[in-house]
C-alpha atoms as a PDB file:
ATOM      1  CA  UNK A   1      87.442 117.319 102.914  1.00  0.00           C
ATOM      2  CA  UNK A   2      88.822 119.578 105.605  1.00  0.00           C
ATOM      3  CA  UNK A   3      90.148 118.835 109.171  1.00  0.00           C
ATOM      4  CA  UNK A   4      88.625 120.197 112.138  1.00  0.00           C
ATOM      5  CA  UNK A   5      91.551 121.626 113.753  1.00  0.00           C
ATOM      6  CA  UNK A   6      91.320 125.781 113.176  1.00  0.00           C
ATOM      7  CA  UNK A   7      95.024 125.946 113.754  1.00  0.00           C
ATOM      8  CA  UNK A   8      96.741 123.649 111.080  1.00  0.00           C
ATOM      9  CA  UNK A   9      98.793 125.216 108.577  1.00  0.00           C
ATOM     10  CA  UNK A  10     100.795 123.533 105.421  1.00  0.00           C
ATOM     11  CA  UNK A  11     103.565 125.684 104.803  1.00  0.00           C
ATOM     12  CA  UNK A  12     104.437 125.129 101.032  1.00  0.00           C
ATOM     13  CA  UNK A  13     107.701 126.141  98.633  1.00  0.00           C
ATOM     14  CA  UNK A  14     110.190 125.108  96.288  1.00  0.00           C
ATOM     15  CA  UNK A  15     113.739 124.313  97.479  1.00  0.00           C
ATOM     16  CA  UNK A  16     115.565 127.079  99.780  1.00  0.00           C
ATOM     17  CA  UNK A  17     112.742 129.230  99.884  1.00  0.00           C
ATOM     18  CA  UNK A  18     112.673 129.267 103.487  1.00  0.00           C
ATOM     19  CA  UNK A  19     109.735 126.703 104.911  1.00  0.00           C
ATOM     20  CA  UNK A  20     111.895 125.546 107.123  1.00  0.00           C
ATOM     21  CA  UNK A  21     113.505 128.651 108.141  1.00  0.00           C
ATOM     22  CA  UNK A  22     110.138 130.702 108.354  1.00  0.00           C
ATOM     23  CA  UNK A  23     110.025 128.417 112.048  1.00  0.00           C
ATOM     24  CA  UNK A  24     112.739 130.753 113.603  1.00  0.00           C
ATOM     25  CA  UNK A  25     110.776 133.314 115.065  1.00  0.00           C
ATOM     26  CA  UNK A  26     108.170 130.935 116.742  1.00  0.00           C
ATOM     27  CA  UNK A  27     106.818 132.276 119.897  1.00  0.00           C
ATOM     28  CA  UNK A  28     107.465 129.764 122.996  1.00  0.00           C
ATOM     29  CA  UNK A  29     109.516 127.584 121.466  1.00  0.00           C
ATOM     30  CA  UNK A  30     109.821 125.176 124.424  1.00  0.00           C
ATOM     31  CA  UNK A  31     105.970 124.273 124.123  1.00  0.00           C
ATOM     32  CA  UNK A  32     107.001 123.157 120.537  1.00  0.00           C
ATOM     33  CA  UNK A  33     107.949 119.216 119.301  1.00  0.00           C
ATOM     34  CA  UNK A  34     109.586 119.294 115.977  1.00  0.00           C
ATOM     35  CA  UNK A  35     109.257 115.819 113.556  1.00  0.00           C
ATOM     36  CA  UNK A  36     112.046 116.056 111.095  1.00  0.00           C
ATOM     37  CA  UNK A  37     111.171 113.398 108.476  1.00  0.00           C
ATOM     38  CA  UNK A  38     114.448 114.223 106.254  1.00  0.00           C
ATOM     39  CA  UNK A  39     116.688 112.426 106.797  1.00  0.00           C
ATOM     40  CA  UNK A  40     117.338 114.474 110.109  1.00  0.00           C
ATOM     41  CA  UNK A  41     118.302 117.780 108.086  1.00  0.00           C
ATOM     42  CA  UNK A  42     119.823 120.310 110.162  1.00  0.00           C
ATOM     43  CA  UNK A  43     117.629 123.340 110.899  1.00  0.00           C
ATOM     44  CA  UNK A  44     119.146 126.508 109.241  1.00  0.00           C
ATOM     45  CA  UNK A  45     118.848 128.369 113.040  1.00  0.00           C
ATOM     46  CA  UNK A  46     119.365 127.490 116.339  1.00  0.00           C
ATOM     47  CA  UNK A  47     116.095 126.458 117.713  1.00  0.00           C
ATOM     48  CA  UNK A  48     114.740 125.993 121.613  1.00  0.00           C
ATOM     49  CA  UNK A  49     112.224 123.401 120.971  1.00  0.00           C
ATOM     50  CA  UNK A  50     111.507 121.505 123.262  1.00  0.00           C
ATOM     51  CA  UNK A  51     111.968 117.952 121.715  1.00  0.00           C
ATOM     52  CA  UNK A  52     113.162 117.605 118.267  1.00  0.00           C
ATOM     53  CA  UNK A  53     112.456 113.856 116.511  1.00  0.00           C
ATOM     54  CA  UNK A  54     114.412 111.998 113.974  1.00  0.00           C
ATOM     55  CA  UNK A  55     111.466 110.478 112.403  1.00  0.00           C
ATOM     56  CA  UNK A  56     112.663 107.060 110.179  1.00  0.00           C
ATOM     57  CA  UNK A  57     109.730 105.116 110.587  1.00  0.00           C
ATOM     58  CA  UNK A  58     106.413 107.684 109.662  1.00  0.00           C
ATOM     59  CA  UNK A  59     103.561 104.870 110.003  1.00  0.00           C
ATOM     60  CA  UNK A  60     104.754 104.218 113.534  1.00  0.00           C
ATOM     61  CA  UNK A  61     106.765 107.509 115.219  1.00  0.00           C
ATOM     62  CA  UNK A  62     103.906 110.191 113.787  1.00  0.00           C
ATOM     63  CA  UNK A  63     100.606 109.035 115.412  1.00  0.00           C
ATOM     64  CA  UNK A  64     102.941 108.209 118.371  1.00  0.00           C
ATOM     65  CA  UNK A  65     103.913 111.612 118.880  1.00  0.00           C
ATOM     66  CA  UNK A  66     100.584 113.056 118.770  1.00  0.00           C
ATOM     67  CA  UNK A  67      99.133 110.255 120.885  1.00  0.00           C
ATOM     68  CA  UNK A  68     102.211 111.467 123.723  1.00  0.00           C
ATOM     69  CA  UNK A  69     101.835 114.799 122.554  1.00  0.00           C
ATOM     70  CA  UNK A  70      98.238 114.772 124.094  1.00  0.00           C
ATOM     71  CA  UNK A  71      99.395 113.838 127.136  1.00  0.00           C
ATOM     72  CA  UNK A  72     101.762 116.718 127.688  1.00  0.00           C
ATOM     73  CA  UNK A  73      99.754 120.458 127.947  1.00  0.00           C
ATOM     74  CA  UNK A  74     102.616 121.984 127.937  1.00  0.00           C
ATOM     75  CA  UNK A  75     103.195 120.900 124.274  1.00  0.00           C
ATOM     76  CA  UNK A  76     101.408 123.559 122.291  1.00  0.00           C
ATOM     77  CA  UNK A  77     103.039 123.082 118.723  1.00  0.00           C
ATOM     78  CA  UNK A  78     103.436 119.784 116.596  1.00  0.00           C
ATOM     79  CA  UNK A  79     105.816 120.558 113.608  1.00  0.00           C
ATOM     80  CA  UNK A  80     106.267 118.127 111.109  1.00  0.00           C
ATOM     81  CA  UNK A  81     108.814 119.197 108.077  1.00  0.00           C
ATOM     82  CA  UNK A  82     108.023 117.707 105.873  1.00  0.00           C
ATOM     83  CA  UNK A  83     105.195 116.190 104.390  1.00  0.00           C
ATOM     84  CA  UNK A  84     106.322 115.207 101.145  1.00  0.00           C
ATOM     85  CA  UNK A  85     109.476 113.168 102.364  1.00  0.00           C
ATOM     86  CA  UNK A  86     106.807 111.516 105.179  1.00  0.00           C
ATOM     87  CA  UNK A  87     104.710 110.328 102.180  1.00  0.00           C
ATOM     88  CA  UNK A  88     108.548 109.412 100.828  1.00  0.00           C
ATOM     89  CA  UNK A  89     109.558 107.256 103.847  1.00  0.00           C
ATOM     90  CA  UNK A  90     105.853 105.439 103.617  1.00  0.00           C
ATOM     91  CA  UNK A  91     106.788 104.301 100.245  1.00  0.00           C
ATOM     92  CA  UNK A  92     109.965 103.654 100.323  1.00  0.00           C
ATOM     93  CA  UNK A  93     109.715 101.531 103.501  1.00  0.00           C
ATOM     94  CA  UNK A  94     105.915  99.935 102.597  1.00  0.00           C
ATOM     95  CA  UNK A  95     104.670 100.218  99.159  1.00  0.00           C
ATOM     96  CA  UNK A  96     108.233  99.375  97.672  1.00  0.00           C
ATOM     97  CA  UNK A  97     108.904  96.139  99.480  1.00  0.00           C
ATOM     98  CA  UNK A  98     105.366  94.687  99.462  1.00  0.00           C
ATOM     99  CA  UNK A  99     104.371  91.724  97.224  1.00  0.00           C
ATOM    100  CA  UNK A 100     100.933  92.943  96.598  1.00  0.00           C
ATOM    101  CA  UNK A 101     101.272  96.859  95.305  1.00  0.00           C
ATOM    102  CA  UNK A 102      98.033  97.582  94.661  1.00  0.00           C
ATOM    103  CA  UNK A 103      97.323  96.624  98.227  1.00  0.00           C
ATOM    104  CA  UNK A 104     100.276  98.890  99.470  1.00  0.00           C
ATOM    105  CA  UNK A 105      98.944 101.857  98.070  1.00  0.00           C
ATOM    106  CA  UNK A 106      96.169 101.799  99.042  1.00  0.00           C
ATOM    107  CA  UNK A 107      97.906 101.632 102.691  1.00  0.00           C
ATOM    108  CA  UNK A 108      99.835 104.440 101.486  1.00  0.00           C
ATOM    109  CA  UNK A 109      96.936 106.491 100.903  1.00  0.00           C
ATOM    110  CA  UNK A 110      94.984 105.463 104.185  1.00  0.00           C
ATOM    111  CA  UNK A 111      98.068 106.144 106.471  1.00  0.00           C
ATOM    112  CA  UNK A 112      97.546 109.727 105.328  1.00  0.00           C
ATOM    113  CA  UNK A 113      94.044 109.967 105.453  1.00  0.00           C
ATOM    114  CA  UNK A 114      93.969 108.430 108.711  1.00  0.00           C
ATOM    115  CA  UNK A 115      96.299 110.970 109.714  1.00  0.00           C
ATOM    116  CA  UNK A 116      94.353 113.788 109.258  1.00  0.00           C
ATOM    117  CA  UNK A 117      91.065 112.869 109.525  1.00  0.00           C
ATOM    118  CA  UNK A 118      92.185 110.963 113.247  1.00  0.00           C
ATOM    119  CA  UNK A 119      95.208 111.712 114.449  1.00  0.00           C
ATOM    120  CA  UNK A 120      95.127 115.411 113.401  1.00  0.00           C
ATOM    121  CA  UNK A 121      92.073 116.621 112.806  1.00  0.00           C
ATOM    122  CA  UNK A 122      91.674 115.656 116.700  1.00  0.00           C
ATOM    123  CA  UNK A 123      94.725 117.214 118.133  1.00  0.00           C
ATOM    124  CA  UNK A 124      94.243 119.784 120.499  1.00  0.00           C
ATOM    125  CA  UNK A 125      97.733 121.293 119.314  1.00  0.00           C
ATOM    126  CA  UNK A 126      98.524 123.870 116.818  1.00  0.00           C
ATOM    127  CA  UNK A 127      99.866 121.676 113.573  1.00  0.00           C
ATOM    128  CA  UNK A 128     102.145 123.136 111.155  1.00  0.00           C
ATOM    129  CA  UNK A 129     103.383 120.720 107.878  1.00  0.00           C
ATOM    130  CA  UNK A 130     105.640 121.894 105.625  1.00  0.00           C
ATOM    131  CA  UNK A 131     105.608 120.316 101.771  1.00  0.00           C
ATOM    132  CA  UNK A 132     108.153 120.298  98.692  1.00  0.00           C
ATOM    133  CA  UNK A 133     106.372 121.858  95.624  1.00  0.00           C
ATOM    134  CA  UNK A 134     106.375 120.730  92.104  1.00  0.00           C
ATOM    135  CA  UNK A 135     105.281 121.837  88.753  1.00  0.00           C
ATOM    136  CA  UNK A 136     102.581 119.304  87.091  1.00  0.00           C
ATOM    137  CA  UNK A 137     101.267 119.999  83.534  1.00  0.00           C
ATOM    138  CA  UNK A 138      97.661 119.909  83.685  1.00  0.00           C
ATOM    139  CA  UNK A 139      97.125 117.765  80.396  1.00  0.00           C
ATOM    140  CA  UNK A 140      93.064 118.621  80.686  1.00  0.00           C
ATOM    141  CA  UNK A 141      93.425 122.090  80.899  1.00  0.00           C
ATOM    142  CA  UNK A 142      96.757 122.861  79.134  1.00  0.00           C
ATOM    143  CA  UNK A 143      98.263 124.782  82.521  1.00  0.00           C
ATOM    144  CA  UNK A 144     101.360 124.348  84.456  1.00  0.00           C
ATOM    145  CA  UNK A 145     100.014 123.937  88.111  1.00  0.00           C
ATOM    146  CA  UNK A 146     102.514 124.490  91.280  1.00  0.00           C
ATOM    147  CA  UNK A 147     101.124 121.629  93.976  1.00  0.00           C
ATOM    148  CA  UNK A 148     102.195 119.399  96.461  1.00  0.00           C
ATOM    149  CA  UNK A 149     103.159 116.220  94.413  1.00  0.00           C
ATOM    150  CA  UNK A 150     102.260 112.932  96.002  1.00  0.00           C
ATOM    151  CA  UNK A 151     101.337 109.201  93.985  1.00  0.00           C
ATOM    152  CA  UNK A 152      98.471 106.597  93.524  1.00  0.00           C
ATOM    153  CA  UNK A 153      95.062 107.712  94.637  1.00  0.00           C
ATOM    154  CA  UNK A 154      95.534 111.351  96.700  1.00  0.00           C
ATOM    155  CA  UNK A 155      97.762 112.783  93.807  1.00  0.00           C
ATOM    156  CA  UNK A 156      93.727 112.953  92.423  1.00  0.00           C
ATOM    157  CA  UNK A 157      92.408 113.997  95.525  1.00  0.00           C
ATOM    158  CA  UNK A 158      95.105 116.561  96.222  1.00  0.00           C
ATOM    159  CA  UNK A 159      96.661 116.769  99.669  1.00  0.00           C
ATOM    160  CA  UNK A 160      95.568 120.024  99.990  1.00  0.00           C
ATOM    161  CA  UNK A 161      91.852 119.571 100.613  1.00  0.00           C
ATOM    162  CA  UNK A 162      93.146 118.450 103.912  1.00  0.00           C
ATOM    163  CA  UNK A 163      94.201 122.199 104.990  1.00  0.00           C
ATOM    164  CA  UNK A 164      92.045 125.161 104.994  1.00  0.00           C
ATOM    165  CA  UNK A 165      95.164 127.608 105.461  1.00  0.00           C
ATOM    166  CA  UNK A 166      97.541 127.198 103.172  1.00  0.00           C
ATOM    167  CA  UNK A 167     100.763 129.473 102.645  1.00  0.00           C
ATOM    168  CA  UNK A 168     103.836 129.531 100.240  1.00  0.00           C
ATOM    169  CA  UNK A 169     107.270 130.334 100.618  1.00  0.00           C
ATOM    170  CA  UNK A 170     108.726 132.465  97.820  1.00  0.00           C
ATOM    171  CA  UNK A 171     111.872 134.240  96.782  1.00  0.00           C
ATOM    172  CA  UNK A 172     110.822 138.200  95.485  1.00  0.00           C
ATOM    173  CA  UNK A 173     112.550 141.001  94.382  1.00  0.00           C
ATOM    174  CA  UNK A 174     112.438 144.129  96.324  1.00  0.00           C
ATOM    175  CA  UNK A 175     110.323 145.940  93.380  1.00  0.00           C
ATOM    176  CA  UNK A 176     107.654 143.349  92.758  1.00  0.00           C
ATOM    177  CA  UNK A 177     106.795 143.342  96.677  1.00  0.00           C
ATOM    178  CA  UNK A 178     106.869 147.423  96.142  1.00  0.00           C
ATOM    179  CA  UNK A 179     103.093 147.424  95.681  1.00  0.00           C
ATOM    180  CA  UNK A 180     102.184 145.578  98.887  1.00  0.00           C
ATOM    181  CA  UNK A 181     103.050 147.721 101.654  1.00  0.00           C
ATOM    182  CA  UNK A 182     102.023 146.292 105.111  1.00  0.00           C
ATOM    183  CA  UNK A 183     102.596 146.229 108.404  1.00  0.00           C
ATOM    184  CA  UNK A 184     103.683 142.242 108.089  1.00  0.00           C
ATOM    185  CA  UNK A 185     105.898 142.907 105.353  1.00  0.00           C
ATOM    186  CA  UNK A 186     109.743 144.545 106.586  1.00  0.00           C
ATOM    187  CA  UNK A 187     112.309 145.327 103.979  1.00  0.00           C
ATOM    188  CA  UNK A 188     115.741 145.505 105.464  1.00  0.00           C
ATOM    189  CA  UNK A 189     118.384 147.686 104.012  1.00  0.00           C
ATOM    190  CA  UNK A 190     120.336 144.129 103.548  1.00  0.00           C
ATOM    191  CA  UNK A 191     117.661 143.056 101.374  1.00  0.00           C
ATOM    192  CA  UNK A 192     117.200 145.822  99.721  1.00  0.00           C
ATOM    193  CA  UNK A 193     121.249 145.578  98.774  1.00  0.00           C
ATOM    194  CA  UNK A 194     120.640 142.127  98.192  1.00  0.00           C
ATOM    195  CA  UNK A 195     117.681 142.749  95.775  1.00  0.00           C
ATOM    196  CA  UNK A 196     115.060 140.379  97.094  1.00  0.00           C
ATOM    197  CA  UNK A 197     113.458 139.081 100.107  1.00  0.00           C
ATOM    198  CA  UNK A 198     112.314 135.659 101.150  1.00  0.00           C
ATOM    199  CA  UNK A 199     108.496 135.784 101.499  1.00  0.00           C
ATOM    200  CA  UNK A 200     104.933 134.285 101.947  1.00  0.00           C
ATOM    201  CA  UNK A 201     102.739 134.280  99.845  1.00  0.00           C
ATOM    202  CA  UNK A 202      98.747 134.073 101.605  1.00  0.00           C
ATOM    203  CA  UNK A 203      96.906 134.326  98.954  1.00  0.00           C
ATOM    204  CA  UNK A 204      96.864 134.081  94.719  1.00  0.00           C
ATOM    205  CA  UNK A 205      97.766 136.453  92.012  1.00  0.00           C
ATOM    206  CA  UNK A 206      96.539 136.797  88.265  1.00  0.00           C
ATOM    207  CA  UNK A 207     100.040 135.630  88.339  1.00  0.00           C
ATOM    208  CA  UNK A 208      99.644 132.732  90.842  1.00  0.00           C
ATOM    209  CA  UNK A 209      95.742 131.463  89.480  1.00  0.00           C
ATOM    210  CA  UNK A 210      97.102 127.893  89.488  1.00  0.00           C
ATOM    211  CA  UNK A 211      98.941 127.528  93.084  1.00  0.00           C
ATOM    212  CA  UNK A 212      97.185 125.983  95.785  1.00  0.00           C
ATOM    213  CA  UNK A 213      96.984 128.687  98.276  1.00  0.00           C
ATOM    214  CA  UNK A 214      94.669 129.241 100.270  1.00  0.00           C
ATOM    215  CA  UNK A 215      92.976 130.354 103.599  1.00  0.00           C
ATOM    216  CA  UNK A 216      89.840 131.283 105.183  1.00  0.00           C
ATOM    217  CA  UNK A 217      87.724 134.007 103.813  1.00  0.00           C
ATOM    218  CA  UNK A 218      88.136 137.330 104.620  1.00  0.00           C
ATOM    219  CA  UNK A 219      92.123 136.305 106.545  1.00  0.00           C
ATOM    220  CA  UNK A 220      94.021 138.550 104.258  1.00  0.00           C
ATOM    221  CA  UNK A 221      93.671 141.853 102.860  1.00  0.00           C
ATOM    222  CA  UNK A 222      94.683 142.146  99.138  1.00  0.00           C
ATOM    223  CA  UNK A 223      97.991 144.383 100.743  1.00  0.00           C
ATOM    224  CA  UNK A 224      98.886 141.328 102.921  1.00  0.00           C
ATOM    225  CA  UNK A 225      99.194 138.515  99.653  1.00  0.00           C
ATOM    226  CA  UNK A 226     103.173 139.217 100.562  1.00  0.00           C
ATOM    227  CA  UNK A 227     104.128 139.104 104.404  1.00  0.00           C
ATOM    228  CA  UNK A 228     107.543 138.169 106.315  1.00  0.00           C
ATOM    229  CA  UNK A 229     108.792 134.618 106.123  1.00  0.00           C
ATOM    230  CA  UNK A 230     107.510 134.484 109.635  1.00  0.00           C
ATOM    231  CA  UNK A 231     105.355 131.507 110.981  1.00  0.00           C
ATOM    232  CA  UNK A 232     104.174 133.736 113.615  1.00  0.00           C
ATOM    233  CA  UNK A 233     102.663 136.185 111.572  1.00  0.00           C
ATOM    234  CA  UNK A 234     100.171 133.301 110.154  1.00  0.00           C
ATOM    235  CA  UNK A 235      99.397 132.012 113.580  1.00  0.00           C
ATOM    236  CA  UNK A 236      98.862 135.489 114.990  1.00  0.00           C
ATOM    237  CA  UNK A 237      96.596 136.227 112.120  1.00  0.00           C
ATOM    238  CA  UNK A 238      94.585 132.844 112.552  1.00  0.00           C
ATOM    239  CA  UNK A 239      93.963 133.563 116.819  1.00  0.00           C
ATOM    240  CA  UNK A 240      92.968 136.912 115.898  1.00  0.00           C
ATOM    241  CA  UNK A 241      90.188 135.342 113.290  1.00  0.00           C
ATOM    242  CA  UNK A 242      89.043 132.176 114.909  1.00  0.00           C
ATOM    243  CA  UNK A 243      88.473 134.211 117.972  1.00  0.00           C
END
């Protein structure tokens, strides 16, 4: 269960590992509209985006800005950082109040679907989500899986099946990226005082078998599975493949 839209990335991590900071070296900022769904966060850079949104109402503000995005082509980007507190807002602000809660989530879990089967999947604008990760135990399997945590109905589905490219943000030591020399991948002689780098990860590891990473076959070479914190990089890499 995929969207249509070839350039729609979900940039994934665990706390201060950089998704929202890998959004500093976007090209063309001013072509880009940034949603800020938490809480209106400060960026950790000073950004040129064009508009930035304080989103506090998700069910209403998100479809609205793609539906005005539309009508702007000199939007290019939609950013929305982050998923996870969107799906937050929507609970906290529909499913929690309601009198009927079995009828509230399953609002809760057509808002998103509706989102990305409509709203995105249709957008003629490069879409990049970012998401919080968490660690579920996998009681069937006996495995610790990293994933995108979200409640009632998609938390079986998995949010993920909406994205075909998906890429994690991780914090690495300068020797375990030693074996993945690329031209994506700069060490800085501050990082290498520092003794680690912030990262992506593109795709999984022996290591890694039970994160939700992902992206189109054939995207990354097995030297590329570690790359810059750089959103720029990813969208380069997806141009370059789709055409």
């Amino acid at each position: 269960m995929t969207t249509r839209n070839d350039q729609l990335v979900l940039v994934t991590g665990f706390t201060s590992t950089g998704k929202s900071a890998c959004l500093k070296d976007l090209k063309n900022q001013d072509s880009v509209w940034y949603g800020n769904t938490e809480a209106n966060k400060r960026l950790p850079f000073k950004s040129n985006f064009a508009k930035e949104f304080n989103i506090t109402n998700v069910a209403t503000q998100i479809p609205q800005i793609f539906a005005k995005a539309e009508e702007k082509p000199e939007i290019k980007t939609i950013i929305i950082d982050s998923l996870t507190f969107m799906m937050n807002q929507f609970e906290a602000q529909v499913v929690t109040p309601a009198a009927d809660g079995r009828a509230a989530w399953g609002q809760y879990a057509s808002f998103f679907k509706n989102l990305m089967l409509n709203t995105v999947a249709t957008s003629t604008k490069t879409v990049i989500f970012t998401a919080h990760n968490s660690v579920i135990m996998n009681e069937a399997d006996m495995v610790r899986e990293v994933l995108v945590k979200v409640k009632g109905s998609l938390m079986n589905e998995g949010i993920e099946a909406y994205f075909s490219t998906i890429i994690s943000t991780k914090r690495m030591t300068i020797e375990e990226l030693e074996p993945y020399e690329n031209d994506m991948l700069t060490i800085t002689d501050d990082e290498k005082l520092d003794g680690f780098k912030y990262v992506f990860q593109t795709r999984t590891t022996a290591e890694t078998m039970n994160e939700r990473i992902r992206s189109p076959m054939g995207l990354w070479d097995r030297h590329e599975t570690f790359i810059d914190n750089n959103i720029q990089l990813v969208m380069d890499k997806l141009e370059k493949y789709y055409n």
